[in-house]
C-alpha atoms as a PDB file:
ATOM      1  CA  UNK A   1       0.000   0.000   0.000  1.00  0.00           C
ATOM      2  CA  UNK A   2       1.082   3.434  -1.138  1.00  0.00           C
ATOM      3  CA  UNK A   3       2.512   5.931   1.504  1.00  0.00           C
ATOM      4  CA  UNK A   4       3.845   8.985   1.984  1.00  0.00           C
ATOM      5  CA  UNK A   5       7.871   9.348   2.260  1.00  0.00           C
ATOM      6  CA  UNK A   6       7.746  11.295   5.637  1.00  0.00           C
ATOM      7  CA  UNK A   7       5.430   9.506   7.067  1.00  0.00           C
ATOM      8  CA  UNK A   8       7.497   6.182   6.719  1.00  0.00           C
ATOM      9  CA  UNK A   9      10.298   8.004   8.300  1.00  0.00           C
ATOM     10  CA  UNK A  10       8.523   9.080  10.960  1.00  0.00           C
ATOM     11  CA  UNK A  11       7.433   5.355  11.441  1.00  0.00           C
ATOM     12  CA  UNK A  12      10.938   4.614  11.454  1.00  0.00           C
ATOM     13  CA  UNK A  13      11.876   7.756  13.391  1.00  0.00           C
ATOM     14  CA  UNK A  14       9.199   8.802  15.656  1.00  0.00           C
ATOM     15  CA  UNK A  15      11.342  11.353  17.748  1.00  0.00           C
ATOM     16  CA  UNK A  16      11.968  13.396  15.285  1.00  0.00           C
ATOM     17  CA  UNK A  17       9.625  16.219  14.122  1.00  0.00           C
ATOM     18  CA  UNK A  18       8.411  16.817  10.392  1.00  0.00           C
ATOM     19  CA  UNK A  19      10.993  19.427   9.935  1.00  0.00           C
ATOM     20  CA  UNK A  20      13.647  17.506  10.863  1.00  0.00           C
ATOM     21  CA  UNK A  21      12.652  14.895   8.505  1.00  0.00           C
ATOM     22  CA  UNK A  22      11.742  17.719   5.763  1.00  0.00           C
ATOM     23  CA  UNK A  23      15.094  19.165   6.083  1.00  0.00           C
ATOM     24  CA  UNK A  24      17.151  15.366   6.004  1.00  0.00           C
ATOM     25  CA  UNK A  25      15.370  15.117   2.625  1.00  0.00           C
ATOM     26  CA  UNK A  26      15.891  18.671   1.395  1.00  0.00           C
ATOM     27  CA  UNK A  27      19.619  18.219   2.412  1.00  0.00           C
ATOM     28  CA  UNK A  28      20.151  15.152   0.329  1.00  0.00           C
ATOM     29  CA  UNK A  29      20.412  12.657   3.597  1.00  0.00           C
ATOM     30  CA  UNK A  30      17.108   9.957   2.155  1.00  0.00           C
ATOM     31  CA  UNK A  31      17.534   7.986  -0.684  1.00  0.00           C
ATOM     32  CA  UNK A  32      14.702   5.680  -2.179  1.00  0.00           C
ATOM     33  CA  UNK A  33      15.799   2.475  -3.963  1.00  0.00           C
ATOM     34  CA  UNK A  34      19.068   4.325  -4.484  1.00  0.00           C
ATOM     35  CA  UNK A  35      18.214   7.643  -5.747  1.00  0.00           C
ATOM     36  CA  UNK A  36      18.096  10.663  -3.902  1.00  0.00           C
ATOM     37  CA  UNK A  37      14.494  11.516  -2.341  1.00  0.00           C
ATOM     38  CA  UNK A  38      12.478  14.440  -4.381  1.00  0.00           C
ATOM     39  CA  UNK A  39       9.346  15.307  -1.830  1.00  0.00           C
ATOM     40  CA  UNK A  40       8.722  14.894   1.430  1.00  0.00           C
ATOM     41  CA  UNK A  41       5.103  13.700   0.275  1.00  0.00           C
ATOM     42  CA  UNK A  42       6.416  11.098  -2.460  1.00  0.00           C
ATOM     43  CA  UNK A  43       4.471   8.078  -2.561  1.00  0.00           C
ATOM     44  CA  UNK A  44       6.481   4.724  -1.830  1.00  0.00           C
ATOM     45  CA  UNK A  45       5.319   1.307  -1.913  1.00  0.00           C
ATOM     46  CA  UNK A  46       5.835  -1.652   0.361  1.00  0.00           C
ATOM     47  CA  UNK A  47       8.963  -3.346  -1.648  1.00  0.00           C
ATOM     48  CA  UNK A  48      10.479   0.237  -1.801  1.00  0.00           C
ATOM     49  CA  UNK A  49      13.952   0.661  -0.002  1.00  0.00           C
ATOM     50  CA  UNK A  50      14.114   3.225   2.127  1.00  0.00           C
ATOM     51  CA  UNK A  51      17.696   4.431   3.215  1.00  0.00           C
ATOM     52  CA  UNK A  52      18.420   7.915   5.959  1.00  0.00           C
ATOM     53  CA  UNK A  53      21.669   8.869   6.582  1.00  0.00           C
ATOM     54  CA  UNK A  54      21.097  10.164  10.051  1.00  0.00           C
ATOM     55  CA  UNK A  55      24.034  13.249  10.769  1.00  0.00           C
ATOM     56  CA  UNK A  56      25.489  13.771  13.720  1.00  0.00           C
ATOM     57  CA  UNK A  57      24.095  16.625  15.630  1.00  0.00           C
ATOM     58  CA  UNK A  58      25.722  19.896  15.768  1.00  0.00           C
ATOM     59  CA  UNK A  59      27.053  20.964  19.412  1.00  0.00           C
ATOM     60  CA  UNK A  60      24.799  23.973  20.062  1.00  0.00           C
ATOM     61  CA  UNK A  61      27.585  26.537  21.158  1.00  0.00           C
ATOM     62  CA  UNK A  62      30.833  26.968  19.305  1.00  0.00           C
ATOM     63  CA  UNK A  63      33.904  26.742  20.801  1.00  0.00           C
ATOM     64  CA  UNK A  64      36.293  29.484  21.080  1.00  0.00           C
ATOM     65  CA  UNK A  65      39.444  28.131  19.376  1.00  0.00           C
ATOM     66  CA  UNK A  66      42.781  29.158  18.999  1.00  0.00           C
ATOM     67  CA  UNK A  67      43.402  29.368  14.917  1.00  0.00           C
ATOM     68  CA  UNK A  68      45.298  31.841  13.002  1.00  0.00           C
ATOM     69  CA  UNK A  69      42.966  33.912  10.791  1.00  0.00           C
ATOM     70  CA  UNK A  70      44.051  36.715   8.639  1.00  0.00           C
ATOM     71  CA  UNK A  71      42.316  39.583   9.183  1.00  0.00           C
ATOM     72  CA  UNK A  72      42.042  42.127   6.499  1.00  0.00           C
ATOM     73  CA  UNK A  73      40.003  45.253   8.530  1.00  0.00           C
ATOM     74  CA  UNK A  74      38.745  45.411  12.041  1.00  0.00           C
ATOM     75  CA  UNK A  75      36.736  48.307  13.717  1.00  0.00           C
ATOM     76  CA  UNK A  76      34.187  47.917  16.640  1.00  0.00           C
ATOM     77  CA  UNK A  77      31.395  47.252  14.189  1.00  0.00           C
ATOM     78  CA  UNK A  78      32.883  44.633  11.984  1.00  0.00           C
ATOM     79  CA  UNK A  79      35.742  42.141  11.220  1.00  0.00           C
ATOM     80  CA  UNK A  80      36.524  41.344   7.564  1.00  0.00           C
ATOM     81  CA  UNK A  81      38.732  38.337   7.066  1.00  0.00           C
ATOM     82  CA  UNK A  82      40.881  36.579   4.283  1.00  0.00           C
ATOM     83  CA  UNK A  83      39.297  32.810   4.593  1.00  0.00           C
ATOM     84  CA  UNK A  84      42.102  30.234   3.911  1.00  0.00           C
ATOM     85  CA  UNK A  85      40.781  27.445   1.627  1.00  0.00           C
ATOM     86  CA  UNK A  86      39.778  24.544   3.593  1.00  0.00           C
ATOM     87  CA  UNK A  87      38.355  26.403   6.217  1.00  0.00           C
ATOM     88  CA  UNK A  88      34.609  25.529   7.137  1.00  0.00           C
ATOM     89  CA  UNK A  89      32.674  28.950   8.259  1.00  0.00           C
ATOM     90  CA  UNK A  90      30.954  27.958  10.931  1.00  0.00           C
ATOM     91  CA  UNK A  91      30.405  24.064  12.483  1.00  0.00           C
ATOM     92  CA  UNK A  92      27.935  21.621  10.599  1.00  0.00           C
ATOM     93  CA  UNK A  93      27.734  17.748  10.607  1.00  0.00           C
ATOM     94  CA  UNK A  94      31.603  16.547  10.225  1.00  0.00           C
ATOM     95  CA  UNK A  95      32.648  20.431  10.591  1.00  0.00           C
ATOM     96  CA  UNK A  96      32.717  21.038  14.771  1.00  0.00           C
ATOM     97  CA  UNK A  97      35.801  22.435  15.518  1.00  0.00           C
ATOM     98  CA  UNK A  98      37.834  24.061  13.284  1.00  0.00           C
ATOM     99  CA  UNK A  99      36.129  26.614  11.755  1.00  0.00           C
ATOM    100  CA  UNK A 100      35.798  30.122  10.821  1.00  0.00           C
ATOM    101  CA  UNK A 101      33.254  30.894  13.793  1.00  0.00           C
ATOM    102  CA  UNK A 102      35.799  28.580  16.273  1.00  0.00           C
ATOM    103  CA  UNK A 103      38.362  31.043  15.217  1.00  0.00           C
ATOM    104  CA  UNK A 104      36.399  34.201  15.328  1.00  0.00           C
ATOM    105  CA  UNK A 105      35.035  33.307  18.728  1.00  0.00           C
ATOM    106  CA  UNK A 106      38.771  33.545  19.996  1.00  0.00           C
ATOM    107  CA  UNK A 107      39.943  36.675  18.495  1.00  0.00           C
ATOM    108  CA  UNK A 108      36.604  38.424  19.409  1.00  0.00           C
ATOM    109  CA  UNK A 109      34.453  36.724  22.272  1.00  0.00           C
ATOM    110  CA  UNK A 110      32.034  39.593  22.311  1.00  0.00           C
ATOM    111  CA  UNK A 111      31.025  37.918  19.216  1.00  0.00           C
ATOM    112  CA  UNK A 112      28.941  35.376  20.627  1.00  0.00           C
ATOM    113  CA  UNK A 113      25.503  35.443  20.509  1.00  0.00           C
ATOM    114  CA  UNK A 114      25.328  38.015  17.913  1.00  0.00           C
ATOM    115  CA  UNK A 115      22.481  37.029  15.079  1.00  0.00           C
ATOM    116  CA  UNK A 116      22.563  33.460  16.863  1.00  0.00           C
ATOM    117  CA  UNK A 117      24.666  31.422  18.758  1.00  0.00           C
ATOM    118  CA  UNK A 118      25.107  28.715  16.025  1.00  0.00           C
ATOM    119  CA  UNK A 119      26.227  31.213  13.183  1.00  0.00           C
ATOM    120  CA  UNK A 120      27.635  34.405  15.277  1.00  0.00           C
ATOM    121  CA  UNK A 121      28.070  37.383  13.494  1.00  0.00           C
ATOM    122  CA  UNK A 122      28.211  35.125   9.707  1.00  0.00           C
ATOM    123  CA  UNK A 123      25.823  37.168   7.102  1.00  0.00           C
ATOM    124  CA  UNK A 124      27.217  35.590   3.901  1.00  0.00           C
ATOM    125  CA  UNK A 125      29.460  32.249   2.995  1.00  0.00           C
ATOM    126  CA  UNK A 126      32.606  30.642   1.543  1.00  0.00           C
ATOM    127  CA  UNK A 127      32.284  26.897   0.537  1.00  0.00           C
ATOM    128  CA  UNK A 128      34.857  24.948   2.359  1.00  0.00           C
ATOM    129  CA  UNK A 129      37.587  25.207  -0.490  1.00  0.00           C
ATOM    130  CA  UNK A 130      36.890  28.283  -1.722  1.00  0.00           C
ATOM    131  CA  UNK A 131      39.382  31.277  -0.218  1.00  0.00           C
ATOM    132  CA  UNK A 132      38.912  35.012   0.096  1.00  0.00           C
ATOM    133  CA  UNK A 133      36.469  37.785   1.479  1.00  0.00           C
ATOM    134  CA  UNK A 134      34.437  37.388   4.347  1.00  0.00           C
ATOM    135  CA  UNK A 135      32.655  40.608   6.303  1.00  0.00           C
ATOM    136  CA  UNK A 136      31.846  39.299   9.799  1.00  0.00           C
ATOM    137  CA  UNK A 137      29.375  41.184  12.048  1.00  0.00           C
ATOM    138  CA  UNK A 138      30.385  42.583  15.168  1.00  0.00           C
ATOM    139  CA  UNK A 139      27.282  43.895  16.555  1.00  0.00           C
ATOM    140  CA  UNK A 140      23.957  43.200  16.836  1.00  0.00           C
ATOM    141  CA  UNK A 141      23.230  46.836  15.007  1.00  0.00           C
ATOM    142  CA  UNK A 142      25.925  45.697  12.297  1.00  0.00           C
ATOM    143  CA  UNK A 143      24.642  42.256  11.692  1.00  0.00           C
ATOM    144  CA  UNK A 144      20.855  43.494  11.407  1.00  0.00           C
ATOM    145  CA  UNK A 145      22.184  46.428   8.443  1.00  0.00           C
ATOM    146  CA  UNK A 146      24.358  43.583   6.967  1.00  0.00           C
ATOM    147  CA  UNK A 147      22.346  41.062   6.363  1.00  0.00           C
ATOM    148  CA  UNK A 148      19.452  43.444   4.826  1.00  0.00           C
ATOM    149  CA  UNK A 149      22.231  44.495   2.433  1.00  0.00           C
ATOM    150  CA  UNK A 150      23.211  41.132   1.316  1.00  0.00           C
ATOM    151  CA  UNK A 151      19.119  39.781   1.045  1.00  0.00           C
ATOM    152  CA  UNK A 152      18.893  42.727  -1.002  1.00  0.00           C
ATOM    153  CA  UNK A 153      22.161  43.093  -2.678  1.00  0.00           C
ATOM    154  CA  UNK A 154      22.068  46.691  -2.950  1.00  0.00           C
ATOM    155  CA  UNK A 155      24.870  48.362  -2.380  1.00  0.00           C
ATOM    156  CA  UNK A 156      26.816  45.220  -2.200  1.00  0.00           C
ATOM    157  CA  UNK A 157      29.525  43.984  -4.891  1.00  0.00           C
ATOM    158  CA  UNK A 158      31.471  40.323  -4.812  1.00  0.00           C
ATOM    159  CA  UNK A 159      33.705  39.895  -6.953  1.00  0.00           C
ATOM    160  CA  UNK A 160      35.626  36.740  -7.555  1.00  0.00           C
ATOM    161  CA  UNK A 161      38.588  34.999  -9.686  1.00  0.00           C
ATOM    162  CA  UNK A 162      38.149  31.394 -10.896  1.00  0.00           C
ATOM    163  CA  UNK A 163      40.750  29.849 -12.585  1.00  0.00           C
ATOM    164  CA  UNK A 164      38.798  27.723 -15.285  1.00  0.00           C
ATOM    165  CA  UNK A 165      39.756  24.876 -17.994  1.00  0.00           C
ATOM    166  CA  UNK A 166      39.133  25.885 -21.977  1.00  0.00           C
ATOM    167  CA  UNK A 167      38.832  29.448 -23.312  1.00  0.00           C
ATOM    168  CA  UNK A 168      34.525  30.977 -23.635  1.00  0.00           C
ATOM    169  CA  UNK A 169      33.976  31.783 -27.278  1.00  0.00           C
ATOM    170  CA  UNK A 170      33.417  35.360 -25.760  1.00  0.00           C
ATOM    171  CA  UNK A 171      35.588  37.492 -23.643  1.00  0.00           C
ATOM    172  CA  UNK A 172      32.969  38.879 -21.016  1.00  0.00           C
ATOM    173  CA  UNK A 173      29.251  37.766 -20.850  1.00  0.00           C
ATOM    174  CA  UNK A 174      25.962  37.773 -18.248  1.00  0.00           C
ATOM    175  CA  UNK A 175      24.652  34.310 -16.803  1.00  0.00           C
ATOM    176  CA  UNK A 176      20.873  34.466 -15.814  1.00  0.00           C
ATOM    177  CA  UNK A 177      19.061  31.974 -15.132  1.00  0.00           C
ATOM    178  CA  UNK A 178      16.885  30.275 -12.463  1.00  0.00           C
ATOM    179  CA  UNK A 179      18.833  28.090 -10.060  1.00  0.00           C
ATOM    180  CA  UNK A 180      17.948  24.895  -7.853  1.00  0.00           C
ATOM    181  CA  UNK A 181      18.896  21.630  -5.783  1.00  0.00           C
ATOM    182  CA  UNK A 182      19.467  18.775  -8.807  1.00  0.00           C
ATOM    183  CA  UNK A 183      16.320  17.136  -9.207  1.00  0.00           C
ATOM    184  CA  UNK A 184      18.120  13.584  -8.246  1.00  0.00           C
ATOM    185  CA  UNK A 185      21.636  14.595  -6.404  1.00  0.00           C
ATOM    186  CA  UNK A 186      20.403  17.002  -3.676  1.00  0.00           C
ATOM    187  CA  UNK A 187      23.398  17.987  -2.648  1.00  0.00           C
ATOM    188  CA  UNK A 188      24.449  19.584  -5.678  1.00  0.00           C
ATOM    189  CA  UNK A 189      22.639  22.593  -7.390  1.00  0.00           C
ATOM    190  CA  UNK A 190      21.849  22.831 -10.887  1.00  0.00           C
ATOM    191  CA  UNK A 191      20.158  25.174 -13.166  1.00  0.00           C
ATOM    192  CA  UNK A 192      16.403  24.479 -13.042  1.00  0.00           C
ATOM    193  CA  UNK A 193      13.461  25.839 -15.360  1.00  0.00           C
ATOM    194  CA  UNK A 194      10.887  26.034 -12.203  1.00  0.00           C
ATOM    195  CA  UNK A 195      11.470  26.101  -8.461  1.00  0.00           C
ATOM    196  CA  UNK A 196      14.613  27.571  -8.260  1.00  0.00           C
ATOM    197  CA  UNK A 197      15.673  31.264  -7.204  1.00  0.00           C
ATOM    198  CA  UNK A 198      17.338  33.958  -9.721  1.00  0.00           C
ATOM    199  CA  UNK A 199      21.144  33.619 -10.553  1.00  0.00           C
ATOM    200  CA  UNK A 200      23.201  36.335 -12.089  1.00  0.00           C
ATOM    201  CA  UNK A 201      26.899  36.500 -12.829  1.00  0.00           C
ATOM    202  CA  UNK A 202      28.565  38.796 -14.756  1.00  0.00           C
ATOM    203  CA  UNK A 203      32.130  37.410 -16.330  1.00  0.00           C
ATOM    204  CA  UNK A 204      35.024  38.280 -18.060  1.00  0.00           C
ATOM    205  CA  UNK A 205      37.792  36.694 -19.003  1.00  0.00           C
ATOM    206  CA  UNK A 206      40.958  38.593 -17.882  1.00  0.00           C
ATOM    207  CA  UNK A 207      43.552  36.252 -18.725  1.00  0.00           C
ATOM    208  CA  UNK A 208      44.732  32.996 -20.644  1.00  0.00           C
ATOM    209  CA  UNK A 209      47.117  30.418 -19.972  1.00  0.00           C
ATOM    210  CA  UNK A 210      47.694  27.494 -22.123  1.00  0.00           C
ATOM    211  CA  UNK A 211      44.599  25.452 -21.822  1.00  0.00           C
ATOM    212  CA  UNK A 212      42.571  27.760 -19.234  1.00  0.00           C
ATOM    213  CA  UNK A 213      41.539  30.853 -18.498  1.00  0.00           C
ATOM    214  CA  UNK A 214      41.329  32.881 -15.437  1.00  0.00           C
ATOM    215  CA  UNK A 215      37.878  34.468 -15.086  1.00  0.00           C
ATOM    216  CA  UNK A 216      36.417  37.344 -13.187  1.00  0.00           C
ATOM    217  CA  UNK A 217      32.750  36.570 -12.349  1.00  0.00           C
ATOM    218  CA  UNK A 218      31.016  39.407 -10.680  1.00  0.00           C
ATOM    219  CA  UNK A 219      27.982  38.343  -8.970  1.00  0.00           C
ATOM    220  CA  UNK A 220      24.188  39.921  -8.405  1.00  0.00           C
ATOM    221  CA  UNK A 221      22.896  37.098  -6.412  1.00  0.00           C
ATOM    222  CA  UNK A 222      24.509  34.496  -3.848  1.00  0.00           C
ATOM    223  CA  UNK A 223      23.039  31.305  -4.665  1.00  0.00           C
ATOM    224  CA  UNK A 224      25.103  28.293  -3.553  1.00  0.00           C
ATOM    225  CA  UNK A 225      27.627  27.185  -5.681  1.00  0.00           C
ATOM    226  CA  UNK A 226      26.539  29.689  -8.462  1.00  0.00           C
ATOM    227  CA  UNK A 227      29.668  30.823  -9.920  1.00  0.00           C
ATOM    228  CA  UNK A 228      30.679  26.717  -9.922  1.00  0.00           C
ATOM    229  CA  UNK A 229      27.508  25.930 -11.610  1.00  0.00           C
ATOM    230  CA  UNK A 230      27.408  28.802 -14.049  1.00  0.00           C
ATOM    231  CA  UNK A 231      31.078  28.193 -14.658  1.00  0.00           C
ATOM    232  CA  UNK A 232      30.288  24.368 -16.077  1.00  0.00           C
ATOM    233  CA  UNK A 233      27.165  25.465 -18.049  1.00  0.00           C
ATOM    234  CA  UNK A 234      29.879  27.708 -19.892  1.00  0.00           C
ATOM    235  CA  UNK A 235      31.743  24.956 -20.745  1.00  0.00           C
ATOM    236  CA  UNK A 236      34.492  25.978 -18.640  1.00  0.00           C
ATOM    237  CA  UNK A 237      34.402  24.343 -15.539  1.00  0.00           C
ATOM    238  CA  UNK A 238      36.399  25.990 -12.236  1.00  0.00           C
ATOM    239  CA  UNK A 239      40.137  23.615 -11.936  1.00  0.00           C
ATOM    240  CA  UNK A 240      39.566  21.463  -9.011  1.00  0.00           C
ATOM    241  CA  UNK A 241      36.160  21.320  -8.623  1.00  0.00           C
ATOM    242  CA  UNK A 242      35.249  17.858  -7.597  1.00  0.00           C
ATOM    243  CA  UNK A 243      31.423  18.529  -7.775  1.00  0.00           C
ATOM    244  CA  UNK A 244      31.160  20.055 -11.025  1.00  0.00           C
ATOM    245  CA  UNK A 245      34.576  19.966 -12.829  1.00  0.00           C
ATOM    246  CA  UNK A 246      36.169  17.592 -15.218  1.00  0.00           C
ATOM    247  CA  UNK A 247      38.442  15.164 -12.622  1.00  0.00           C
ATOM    248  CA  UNK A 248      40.535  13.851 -16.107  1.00  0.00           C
ATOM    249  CA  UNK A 249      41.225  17.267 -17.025  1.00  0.00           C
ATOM    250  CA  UNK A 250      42.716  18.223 -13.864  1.00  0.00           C
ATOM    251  CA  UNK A 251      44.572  15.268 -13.275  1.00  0.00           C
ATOM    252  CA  UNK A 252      47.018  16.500 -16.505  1.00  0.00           C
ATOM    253  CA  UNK A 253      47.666  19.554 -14.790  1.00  0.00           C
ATOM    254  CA  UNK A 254      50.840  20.600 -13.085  1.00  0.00           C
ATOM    255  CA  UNK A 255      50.551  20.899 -10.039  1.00  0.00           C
ATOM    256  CA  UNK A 256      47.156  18.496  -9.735  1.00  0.00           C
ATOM    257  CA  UNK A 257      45.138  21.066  -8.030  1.00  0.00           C
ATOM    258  CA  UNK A 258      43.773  20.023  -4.491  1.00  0.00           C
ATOM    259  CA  UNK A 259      40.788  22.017  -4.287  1.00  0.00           C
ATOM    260  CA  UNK A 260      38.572  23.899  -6.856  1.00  0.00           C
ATOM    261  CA  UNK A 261      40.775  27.350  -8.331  1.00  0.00           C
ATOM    262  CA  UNK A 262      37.822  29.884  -6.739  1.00  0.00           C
ATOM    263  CA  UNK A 263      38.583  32.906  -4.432  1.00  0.00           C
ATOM    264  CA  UNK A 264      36.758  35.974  -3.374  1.00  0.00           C
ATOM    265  CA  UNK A 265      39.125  38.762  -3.900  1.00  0.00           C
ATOM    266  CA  UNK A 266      36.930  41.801  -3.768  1.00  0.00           C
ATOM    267  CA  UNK A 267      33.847  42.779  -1.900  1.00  0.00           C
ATOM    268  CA  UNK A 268      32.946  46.570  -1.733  1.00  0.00           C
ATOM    269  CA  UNK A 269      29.893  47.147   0.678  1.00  0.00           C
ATOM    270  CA  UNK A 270      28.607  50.393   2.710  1.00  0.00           C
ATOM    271  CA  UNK A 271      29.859  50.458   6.311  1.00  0.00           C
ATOM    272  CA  UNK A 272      26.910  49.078   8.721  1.00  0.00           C
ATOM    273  CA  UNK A 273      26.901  52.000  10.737  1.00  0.00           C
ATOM    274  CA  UNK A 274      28.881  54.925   9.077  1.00  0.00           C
ATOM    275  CA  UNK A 275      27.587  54.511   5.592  1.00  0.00           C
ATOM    276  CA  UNK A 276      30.623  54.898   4.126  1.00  0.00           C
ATOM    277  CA  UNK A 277      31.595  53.219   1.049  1.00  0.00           C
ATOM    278  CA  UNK A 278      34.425  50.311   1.654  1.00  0.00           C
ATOM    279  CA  UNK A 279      36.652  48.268  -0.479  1.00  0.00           C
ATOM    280  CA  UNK A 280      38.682  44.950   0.564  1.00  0.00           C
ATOM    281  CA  UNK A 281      40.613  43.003  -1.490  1.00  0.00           C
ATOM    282  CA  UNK A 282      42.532  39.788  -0.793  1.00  0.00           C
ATOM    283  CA  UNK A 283      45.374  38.636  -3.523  1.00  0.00           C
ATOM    284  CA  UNK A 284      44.588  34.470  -4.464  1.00  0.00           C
ATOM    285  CA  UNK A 285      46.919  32.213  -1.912  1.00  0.00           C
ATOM    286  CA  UNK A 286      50.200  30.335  -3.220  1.00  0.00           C
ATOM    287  CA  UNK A 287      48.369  27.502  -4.434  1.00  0.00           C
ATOM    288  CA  UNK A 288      46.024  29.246  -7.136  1.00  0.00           C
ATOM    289  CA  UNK A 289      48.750  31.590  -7.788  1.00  0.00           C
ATOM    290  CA  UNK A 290      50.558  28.365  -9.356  1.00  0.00           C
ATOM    291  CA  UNK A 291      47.983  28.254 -12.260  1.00  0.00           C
ATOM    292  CA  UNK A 292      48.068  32.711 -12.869  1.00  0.00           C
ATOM    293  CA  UNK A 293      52.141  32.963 -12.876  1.00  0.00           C
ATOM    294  CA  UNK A 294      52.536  30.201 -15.431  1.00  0.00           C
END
């Protein structure tokens, strides 16, 4: 007999609530037969197999840690920091110590608390091996004006470099499109003609080595993984990227890159409590400098 998917988990899992189980199958975590779950109200049958990955929970309160960070500004208001690739931003399942927040909690412990104990002070993110740019919030006051700016991306410009294979047919170009989780892997995203949120990037290519091309891709919205995604629909997929990349191309390379070629190197924004126009810039670490100097 037909039933719905969360309700069999629930069967299976009766402690946990409906959005605990709508959120394991929106992040990817419930498979059925194999395949990654769509809906929380798909119908299953009786010889359907039925798989959740359970994660570990997430210790409520950070950790102050002691970890170098490189800090690019400071003031009372904010903190804006130069993210080493590798780095986690703040602790999820397989990610509690170690992270940006664990970090930031040490060099500022007034920090805590502020938009959430979970998440202190974060109002936009980094993927894990993606380096550059981060503004931090340092107040209440500066977290509220930051995060408006960045839900409404006024007044707010990211800029980034990616260091991509092949050479676009163009030298600049706009990306828009609409923007979801893949209909079957949900832990990717993927370009999506309904359900998905607005994606914009602006590119150009300002340089060319060999067999790939370093790429400035200037972005209106902050969907995950956008510039990634948008990247591969161009046919020129970021180096390293082991999610949307080309693994045989890479593995010619020299050096083999270790993590995908992406960092934020600009982000100009309006001061959270002075209103003054700001500009911070971090230059790409050793590792993608490798591919620009060759």
């Amino acid at each position: 007999m037909a039933q719905r998917l969360d309700r069999h988990i629930q069967e299976l899992y009766p402690d946990f609530s409906r959005s605990r189980i709508e959120g394991l199958i929106k992040a990817g975590f419930v498979s059925v037969n194999g395949k990654a779950a769509l809906k929380a109200g798909a119908k299953i049958a009786d010889d359907d197999v039925v798989a959740v990955e359970v994660p570990p929970p997430v210790p409520a309160v950070p950790e102050p840690e002691a970890i170098d960070i490189s800090v690019v500004y400071e003031d009372d208001e904010i903190i804006v920091i130069d993210k080493m690739p590798g780095m986690v931003v703040h602790p999820a399942p397989g990610h509690f110590s170690g992270t940006l927040v664990n970090a930031l909690l040490h060099h500022c412990p007034s920090l805590s608390g502020i938009g959430g104990v979970a998440r202190p002070g974060i109002v936009h993110r980094l993927d894990q091996d993606t380096s550059g740019i981060i503004i931090v919030a340092k107040t209440q006051r500066a977290m509220d004006s930051l995060a408006k700016a960045f839900a409404s991306h006024k007044g707010v410009r990211k800029t980034y470099l990616a260091v991509c294979h092949g050479k676009p047919s163009l030298v600049s170009g706009r990306i828009e499109n609409m923007m979801g989780r893949h209909p079957v892997d949900r832990k990717r995203m993927a370009i999506v003609s309904k359900g998905g949120k607005s994606a914009i990037t602006n590119w150009r290519v300002v340089g060319s080595e060999k067999a790939y091309s370093v790429i400035e891709c200037d972005i209106e919205t902050g969907r995950t993984h956008q510039i990634r995604v948008h990247m591969a629909a161009l046919g020129c997929p970021v180096i390293g990227d082991k999610t949307y990349g080309k693994s045989a191309l890479d593995k010619k390379l020299s050096p083999v890159p270790k993590r995908q070629m992406l960092h934020a190197w600009k982000l100009e924004i309006r001061h959270p409590t002075t209103g003054e126009q700001m500009s911070f810039v971090a230059p790409p670490p050793d590792d993608m400098k490798a591919y620009l100097s060759e």
